[in-house]
Protein backbone atom coordinates (compact mmCIF):
# COMPACT_ATOMS: atom_id res chain seq x y z
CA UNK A 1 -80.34 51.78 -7.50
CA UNK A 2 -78.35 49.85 -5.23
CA UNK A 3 -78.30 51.02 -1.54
CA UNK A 4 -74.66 49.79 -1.62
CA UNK A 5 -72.73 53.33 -2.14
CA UNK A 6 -69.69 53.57 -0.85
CA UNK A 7 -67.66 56.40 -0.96
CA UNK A 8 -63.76 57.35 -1.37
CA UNK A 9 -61.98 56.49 2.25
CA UNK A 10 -64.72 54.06 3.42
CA UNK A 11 -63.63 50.55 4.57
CA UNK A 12 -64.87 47.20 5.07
CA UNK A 13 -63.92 43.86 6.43
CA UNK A 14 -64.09 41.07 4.45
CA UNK A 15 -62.61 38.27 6.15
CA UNK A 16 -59.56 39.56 7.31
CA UNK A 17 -58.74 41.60 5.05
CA UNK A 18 -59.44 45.45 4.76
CA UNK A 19 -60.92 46.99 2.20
CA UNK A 20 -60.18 50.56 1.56
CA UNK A 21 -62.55 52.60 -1.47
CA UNK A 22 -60.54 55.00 -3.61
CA UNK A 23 -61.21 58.06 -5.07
CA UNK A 24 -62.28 58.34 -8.62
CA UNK A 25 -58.81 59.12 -10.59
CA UNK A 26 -60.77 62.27 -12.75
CA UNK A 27 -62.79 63.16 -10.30
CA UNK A 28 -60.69 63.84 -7.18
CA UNK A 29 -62.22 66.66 -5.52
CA UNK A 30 -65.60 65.03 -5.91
CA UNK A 31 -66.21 63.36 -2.12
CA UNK A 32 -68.60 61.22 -3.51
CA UNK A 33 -66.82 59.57 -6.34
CA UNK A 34 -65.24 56.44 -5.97
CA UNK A 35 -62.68 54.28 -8.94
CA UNK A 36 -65.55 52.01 -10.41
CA UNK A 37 -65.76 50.38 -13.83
CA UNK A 38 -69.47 49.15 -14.94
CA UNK A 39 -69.95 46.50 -17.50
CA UNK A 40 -72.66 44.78 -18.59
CA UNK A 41 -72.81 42.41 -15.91
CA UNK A 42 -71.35 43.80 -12.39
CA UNK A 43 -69.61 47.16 -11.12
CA UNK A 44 -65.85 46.72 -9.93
CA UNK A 45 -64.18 48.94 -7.99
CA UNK A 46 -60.63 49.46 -7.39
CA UNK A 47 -59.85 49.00 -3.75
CA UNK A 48 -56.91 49.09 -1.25
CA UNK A 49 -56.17 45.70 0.62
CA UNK A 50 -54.55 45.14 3.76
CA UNK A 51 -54.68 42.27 6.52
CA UNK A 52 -56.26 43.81 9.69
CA UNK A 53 -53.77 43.73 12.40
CA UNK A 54 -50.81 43.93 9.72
CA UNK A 55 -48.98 46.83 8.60
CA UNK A 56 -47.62 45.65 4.98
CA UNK A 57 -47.92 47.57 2.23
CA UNK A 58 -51.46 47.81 0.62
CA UNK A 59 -51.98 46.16 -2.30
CA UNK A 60 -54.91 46.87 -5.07
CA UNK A 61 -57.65 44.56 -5.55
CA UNK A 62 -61.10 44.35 -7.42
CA UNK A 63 -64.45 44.06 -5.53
CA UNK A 64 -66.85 42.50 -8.14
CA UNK A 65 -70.30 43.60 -6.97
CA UNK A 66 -72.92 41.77 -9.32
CA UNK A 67 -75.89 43.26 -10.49
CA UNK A 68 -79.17 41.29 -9.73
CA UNK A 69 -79.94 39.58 -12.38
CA UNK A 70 -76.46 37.92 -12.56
CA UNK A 71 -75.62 37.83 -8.58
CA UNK A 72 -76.48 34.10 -7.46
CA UNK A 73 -74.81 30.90 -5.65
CA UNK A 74 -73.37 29.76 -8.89
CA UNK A 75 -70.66 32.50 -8.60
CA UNK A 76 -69.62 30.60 -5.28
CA UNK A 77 -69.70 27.26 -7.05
CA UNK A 78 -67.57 28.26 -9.89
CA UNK A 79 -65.24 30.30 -7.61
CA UNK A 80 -64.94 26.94 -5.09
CA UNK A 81 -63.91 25.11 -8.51
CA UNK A 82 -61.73 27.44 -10.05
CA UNK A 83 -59.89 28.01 -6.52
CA UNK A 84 -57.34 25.27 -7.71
CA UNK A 85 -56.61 26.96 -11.04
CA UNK A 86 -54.99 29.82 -9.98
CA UNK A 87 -51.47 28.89 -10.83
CA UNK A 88 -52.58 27.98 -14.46
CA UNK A 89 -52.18 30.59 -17.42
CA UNK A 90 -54.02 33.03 -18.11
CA UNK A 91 -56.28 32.42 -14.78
CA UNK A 92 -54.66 34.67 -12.09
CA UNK A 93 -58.28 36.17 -11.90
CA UNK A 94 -59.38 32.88 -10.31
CA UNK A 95 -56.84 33.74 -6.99
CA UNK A 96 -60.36 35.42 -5.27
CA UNK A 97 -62.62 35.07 -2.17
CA UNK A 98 -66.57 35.05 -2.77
CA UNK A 99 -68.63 37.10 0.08
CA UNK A 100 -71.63 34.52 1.56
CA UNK A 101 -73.43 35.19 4.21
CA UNK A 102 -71.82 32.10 5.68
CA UNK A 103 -68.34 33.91 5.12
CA UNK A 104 -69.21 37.49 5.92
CA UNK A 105 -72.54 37.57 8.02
CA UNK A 106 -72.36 40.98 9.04
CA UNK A 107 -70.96 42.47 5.74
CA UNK A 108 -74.08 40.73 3.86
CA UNK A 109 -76.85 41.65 6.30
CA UNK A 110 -75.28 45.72 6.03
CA UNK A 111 -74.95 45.01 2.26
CA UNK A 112 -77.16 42.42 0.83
CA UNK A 113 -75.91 43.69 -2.38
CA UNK A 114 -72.69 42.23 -1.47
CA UNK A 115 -73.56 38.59 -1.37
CA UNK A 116 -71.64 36.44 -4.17
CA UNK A 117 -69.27 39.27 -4.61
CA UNK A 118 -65.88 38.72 -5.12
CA UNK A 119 -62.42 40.28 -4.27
CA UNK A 120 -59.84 39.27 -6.63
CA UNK A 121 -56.31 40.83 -7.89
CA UNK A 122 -56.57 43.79 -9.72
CA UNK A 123 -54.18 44.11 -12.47
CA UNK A 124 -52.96 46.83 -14.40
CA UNK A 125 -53.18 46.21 -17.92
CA UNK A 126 -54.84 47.19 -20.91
CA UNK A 127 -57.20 44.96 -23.00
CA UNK A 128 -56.98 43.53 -26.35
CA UNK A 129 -60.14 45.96 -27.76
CA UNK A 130 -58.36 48.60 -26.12
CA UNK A 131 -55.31 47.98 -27.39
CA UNK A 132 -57.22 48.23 -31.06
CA UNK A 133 -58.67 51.51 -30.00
CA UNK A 134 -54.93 52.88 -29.38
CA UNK A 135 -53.87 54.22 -32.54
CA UNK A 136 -50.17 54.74 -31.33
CA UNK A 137 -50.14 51.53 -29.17
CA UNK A 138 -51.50 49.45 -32.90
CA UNK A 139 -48.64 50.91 -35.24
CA UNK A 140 -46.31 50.02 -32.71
CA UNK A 141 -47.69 46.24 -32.55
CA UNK A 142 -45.01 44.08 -34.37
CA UNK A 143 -45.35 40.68 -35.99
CA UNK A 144 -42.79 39.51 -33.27
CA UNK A 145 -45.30 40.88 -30.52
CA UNK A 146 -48.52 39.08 -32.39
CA UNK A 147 -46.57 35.52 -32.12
CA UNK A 148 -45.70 35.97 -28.36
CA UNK A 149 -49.44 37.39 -28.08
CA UNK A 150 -51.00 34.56 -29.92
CA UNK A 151 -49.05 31.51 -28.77
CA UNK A 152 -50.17 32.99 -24.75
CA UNK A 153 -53.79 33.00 -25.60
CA UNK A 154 -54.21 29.55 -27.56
CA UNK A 155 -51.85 28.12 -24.58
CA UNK A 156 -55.04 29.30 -22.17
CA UNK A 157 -57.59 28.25 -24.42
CA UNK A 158 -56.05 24.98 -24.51
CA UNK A 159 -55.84 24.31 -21.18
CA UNK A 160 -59.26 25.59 -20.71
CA UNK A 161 -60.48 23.48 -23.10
CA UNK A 162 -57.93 20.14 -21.76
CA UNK A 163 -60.16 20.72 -18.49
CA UNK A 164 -63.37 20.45 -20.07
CA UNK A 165 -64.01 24.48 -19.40
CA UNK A 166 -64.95 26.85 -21.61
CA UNK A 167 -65.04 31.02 -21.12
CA UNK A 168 -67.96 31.45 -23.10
CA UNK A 169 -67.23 34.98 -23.82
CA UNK A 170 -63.75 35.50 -25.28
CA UNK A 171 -63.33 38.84 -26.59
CA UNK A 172 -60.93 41.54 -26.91
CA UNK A 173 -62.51 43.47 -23.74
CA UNK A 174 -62.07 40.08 -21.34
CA UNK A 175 -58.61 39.49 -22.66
CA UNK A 176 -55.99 41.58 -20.36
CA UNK A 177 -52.70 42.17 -22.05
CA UNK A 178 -50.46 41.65 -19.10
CA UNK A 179 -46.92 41.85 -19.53
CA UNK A 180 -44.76 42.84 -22.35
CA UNK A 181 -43.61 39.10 -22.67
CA UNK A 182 -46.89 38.49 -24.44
CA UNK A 183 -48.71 36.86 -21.44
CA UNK A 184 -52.71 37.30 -21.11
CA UNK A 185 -55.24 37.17 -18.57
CA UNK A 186 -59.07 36.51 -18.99
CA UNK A 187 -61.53 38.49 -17.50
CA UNK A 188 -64.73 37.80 -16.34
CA UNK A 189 -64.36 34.03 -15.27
CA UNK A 190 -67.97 33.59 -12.80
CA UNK A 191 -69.59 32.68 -16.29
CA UNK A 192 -67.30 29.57 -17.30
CA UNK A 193 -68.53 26.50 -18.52
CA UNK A 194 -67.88 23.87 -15.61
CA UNK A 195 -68.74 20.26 -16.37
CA UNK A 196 -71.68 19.38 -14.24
CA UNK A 197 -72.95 22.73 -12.71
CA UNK A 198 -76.04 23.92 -13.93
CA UNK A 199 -76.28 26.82 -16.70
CA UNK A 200 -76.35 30.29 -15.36
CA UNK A 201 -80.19 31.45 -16.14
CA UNK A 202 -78.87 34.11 -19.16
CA UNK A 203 -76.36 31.76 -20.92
CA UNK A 204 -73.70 33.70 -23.66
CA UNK A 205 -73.91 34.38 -26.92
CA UNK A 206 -70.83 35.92 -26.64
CA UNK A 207 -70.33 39.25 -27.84
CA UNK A 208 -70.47 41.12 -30.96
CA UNK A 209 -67.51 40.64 -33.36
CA UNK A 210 -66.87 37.14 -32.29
CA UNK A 211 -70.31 35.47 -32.67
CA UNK A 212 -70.94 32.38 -34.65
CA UNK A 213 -73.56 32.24 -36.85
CA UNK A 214 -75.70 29.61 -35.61
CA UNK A 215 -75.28 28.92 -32.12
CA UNK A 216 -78.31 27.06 -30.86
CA UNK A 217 -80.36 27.43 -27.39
CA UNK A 218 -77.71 27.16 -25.19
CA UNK A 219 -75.40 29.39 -26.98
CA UNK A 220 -71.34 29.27 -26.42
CA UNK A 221 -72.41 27.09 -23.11
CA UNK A 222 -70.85 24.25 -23.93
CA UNK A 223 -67.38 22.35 -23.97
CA UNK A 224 -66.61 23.83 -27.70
CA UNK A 225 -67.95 27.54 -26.83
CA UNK A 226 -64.79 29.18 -27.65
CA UNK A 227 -63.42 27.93 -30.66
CA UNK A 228 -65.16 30.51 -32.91
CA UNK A 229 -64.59 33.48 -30.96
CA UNK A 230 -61.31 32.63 -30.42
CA UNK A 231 -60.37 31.71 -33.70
CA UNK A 232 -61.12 35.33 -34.61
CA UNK A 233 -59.41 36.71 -31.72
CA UNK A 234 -56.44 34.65 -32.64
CA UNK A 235 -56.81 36.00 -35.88
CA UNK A 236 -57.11 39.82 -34.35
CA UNK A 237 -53.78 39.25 -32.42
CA UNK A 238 -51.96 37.57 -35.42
CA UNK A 239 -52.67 39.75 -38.18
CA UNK A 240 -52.83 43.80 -36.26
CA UNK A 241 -49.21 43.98 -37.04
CA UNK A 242 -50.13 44.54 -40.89
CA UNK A 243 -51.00 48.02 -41.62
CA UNK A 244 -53.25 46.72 -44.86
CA UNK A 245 -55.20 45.02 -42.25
CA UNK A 246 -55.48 48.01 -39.93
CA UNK A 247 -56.46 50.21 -42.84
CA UNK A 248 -60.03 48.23 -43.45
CA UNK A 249 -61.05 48.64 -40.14
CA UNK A 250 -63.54 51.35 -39.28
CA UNK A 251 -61.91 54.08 -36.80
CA UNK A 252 -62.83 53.49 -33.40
CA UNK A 253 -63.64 49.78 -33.87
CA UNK A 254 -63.01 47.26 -30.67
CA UNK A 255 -62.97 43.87 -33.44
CA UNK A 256 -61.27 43.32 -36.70
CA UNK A 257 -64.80 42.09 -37.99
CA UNK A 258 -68.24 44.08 -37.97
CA UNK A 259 -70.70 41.54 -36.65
CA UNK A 260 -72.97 41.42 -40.01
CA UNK A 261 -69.65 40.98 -41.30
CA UNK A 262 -68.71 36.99 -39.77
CA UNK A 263 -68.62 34.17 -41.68
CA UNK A 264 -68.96 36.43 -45.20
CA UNK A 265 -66.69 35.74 -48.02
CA UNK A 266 -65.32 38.52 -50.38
CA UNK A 267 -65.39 41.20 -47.94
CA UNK A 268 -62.19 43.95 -48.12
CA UNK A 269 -60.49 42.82 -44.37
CA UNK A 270 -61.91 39.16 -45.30
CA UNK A 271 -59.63 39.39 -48.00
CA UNK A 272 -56.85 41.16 -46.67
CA UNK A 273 -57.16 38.82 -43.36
CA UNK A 274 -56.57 35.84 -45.87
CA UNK A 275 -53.45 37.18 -47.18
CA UNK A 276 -52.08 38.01 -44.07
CA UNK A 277 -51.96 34.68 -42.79
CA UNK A 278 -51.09 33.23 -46.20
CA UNK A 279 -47.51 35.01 -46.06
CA UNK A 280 -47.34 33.79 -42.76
CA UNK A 281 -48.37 30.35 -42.61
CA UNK A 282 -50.61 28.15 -45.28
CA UNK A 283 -51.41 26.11 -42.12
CA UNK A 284 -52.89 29.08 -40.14
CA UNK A 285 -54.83 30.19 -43.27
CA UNK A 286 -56.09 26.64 -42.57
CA UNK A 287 -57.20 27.18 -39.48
CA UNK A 288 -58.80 30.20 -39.94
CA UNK A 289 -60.41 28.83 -43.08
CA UNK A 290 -62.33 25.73 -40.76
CA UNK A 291 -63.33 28.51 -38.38
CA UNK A 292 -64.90 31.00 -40.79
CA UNK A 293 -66.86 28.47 -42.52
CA UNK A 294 -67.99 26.17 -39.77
CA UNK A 295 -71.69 25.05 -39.38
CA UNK A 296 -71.03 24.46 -35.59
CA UNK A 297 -68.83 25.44 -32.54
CA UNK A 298 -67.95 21.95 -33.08
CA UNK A 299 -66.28 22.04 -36.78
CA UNK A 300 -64.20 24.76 -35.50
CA UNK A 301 -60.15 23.85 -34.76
CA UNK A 302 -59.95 22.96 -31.51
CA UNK A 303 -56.91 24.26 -29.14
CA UNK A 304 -54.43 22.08 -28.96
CA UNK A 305 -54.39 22.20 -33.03
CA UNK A 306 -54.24 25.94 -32.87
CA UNK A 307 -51.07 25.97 -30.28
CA UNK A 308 -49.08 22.76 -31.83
CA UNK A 309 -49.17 24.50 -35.24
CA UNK A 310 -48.66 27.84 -33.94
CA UNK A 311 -45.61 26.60 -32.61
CA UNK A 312 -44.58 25.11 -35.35
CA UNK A 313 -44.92 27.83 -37.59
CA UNK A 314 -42.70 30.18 -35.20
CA UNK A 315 -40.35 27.63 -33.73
């Protein structure tokens, strides 16, 4: 239990900027209740930002509060070298401010829970997995939307992958759907791949639906971690649009693909995956094709291949 447990109203400073907790959106008359989404990983909370001393209009932000076996000084080091990256796509989440106690001295020794947090944008969007779990959002997902969709995310895997970065867990819950012009944001950045820092101590498999086979010790930590996993999400994005597709997916399911289900051949939304892309593109079959039946991370397309041809294909 943490003894961080703040309540709706209560502020902090971090910085210079104020921090305001908000009540829980179905919970309103509960005192106690404040917005907070838990994942695996960390608890964020939906807060209300201003500059102390200023009188602008608040703006909503996400304080990332790590749990312990995941909060360490390797969130500061990959926040110090993402810092420059926030102008690139798909990377707004890299626009934050880590909480040290060199930073925040006070804050930390209140809240020790608070060290290696970090405040970064909040946006309002849905994610890809929920955007599967939608029923009425999916049959209104068009073949025009799944180009726009899937040229935006290989773009950002690209120049992820141009840098020498990887995610290491791209999935339809850490992909943010965030405009209608097909843009995307990832989520959950503080466990890239960075050329030359050390591996976190619990390195990703990534998660279910868009596992490979036979990833070795260090898992998708490495410069090639997300070519499998997003192959299939590029996949997810560019075939939804087909109602055949849709109709071989389990009700309530967050991946086109059980995960017993990867890298098998014959299967009914194998199948029906295949002739998707075939009447769109022999080349993307291609693709998909080198993914599914990869030994390695490695053998899988890389990036670049998967945004030159998607271009092509839709030019």
């Amino acid at each position: 239990m943490f003894s961080f447990q703040p309540f709706p109203g209560m502020h902090l400073l971090i910085g210079t900027t104020s921090v305001e907790f908000l009540p829980h959106p179905l919970l309103p008359d509960d005192k106690d209740a404040v917005f907070v989404l838990e994942g695996g990983e960390a608890l964020v909370y939906k807060v209300r930002t201003s500059k102390a001393g200023e009188t602008e209009q608040p703006v909503w932000h996400a304080l990332k509060v790590f749990k312990p076996p995941y909060r360490g000084r390797r969130t500061l080091k990959v926040s110090n070298y993402l810092a420059e990256f926030g102008d690139q796509p798909g990377l707004q989440l890299s626009r934050h401010a880590c909480i040290t106690k060199a930073s925040c001295p006070e804050l930390v020794r209140k809240f020790p829970e608070l060290e290696f947090a970090v405040l970064m944008p909040w946006i309002e969007a849905a994610t890809w997995a929920g955007m599967l779990l939608n029923q009425a959002t999916s049959a209104r997902y068009t073949l025009t939307i799944a180009r726009k969709q899937a040229i935006s995310l290989a773009n950002v895997l690209w120049n992820l992958e141009s840098h020498g970065l990887a995610h290491t867990d791209v999935a339809g819950c850490n992909v943010l759907l965030s405009s209608p012009e097909g843009e995307v944001q990832l989520l959950d950045l503080e466990g890239m791949y960075v050329p030359g820092l050390p591996a976190p101590e619990k390195v990703s498999y990534g998660s279910p639906g868009y596992q490979h086979r036979c990833l070795g010790a260090t898992g998708q930590w490495c410069p090639e971690g997300d070519r499998f996993a997003g192959a299939i999400l590029l996949t997810e994005m560019l075939t939804w649009w087909n109602p055949e597709v849709r109709a071989r997916i389990p009700e309530f399911a967050e991946t086109l693909f059980r995960p017993e289900e990867l890298q098998m051949t014959g299967l009914p939304c194998w199948v029906a995956v295949r002739e998707t892309l075939q009447m769109m593109s022999s080349d993307l079959l291609a693709l998909f094709d080198q993914a599914w039946n990869s030994a390695t991370l490695a053998e899988c397309p890389d990036f670049a291949t998967w945004t030159l041809t998607l271009l092509t294909v839709f030019s």
